[in-house]
C-alpha atoms as a PDB file:
ATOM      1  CA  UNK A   1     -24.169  15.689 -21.001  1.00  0.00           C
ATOM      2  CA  UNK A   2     -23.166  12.688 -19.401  1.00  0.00           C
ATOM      3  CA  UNK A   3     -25.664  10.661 -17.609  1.00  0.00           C
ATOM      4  CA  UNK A   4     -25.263  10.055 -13.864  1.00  0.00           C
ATOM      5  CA  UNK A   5     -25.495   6.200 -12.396  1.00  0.00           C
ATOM      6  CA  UNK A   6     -28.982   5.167 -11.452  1.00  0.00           C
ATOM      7  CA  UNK A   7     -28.062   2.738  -9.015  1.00  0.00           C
ATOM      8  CA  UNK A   8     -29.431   3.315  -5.850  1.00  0.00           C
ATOM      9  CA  UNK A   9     -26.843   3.386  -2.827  1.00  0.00           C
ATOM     10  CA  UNK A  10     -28.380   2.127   0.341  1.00  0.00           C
ATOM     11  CA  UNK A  11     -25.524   1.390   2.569  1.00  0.00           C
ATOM     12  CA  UNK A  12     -23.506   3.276   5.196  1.00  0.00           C
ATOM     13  CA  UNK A  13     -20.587   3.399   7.188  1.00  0.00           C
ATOM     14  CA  UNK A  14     -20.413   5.442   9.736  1.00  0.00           C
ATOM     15  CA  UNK A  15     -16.960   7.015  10.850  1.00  0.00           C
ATOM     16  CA  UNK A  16     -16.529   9.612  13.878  1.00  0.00           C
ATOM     17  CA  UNK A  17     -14.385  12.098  14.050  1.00  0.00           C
ATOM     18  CA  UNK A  18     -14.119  15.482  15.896  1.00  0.00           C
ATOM     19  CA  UNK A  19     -16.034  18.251  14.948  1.00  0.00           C
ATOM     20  CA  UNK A  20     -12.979  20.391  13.804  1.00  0.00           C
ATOM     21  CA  UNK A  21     -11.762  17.279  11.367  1.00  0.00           C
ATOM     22  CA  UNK A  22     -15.000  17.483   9.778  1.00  0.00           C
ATOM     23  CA  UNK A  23     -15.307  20.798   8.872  1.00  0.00           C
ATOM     24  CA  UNK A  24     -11.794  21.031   7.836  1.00  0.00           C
ATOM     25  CA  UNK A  25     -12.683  17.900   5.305  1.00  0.00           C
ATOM     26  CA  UNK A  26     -15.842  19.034   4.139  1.00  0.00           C
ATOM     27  CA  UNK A  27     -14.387  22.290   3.544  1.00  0.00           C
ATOM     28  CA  UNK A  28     -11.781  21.073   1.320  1.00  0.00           C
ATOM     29  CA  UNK A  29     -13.976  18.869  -0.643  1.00  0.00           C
ATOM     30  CA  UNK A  30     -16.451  21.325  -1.070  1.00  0.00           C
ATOM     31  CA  UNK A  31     -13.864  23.558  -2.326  1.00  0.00           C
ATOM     32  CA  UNK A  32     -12.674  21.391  -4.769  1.00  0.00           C
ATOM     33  CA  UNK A  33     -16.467  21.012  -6.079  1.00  0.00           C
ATOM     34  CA  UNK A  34     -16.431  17.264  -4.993  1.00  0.00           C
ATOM     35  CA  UNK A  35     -18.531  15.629  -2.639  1.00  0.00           C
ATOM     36  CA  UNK A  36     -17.446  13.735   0.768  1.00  0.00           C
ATOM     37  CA  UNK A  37     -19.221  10.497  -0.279  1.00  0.00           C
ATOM     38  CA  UNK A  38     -17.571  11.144  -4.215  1.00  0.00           C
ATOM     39  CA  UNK A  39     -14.269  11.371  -2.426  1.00  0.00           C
ATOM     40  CA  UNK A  40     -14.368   8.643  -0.270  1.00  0.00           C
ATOM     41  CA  UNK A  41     -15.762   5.762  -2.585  1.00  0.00           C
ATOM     42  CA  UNK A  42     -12.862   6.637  -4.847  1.00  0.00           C
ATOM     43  CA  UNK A  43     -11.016   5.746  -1.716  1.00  0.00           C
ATOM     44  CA  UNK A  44     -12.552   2.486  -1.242  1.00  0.00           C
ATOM     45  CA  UNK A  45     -12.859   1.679  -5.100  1.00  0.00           C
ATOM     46  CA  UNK A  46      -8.746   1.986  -4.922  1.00  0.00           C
ATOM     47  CA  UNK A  47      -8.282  -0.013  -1.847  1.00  0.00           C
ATOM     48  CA  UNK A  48     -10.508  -2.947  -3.145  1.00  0.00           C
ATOM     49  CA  UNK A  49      -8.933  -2.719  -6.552  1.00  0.00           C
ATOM     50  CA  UNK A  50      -5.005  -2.662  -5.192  1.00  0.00           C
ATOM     51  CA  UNK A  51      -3.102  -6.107  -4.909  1.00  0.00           C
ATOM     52  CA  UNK A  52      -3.374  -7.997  -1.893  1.00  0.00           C
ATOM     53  CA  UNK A  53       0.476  -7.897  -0.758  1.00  0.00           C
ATOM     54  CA  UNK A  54       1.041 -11.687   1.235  1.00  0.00           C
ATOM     55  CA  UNK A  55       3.568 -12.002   4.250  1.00  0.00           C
ATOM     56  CA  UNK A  56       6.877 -12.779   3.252  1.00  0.00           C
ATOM     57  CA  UNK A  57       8.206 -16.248   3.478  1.00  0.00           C
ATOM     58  CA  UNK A  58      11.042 -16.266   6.390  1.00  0.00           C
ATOM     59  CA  UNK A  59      11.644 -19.406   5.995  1.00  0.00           C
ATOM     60  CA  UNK A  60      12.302 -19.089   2.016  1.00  0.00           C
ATOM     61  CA  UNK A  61      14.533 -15.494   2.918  1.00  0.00           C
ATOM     62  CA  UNK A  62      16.413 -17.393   5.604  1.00  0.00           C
ATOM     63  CA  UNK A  63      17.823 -20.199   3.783  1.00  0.00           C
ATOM     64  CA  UNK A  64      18.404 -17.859   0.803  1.00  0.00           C
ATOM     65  CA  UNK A  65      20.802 -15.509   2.986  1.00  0.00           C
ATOM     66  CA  UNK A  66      22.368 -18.454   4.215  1.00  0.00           C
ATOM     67  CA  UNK A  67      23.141 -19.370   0.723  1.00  0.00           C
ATOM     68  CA  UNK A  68      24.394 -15.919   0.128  1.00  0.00           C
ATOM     69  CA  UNK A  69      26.585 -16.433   2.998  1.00  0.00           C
ATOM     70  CA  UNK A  70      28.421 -19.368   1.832  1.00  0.00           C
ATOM     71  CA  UNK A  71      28.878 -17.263  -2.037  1.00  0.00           C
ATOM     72  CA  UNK A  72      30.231 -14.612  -0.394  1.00  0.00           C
ATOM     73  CA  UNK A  73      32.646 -16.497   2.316  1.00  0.00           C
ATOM     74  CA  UNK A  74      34.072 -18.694  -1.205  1.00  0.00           C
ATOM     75  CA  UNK A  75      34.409 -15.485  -3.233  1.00  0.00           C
ATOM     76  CA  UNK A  76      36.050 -14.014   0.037  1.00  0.00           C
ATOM     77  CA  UNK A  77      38.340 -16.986   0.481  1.00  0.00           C
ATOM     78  CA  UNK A  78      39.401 -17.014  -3.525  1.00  0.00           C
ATOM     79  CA  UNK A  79      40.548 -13.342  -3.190  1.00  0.00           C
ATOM     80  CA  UNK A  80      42.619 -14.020  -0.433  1.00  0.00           C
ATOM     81  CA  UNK A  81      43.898 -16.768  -2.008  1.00  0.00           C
ATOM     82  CA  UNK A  82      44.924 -14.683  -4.909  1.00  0.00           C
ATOM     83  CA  UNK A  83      46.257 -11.736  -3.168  1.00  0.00           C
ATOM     84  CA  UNK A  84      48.698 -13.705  -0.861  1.00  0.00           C
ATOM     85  CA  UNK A  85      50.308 -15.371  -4.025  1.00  0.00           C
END
């Protein structure tokens, strides 16, 4: 048998919640033989592990669509070129 973690967990956050939210969650965990705290550091192991996401750069997006703009205004122009010959 595997053995269990020895490290001892001292620390606490508290959240509040109504009483019917509770029951409803510890029922389901319970009846999926898990426990609430089991469940929820598994939450908080994946939200520290995923990749911080950063804000994207406007200024970076801007002047690319403006570029974009001027590709698709020549490609535009070239067509109509073409088709009125």
């Amino acid at each position: 048998m595997a053995k269990r973690q020895t490290t001892k967990l001292s620390n606490q956050i508290i959240v509040r919640m109504d009483d019917q939210t509770k029951e409803a969650f510890m029922n389901k965990v319970q009846s999926e033989g898990k426990t609430a705290s089991e469940l929820i550091m598994g939450w908080i192991r994946s939200y520290i592990a995923e990749e911080r996401q950063e804000a994207p750069d406007l200024t970076t997006m801007h002047a690319e669509l403006q570029n974009l703009k001027q590709q698709v205004a020549v490609i535009q122009n070239e067509l109509l070129g073409k088709t009125a010959a």
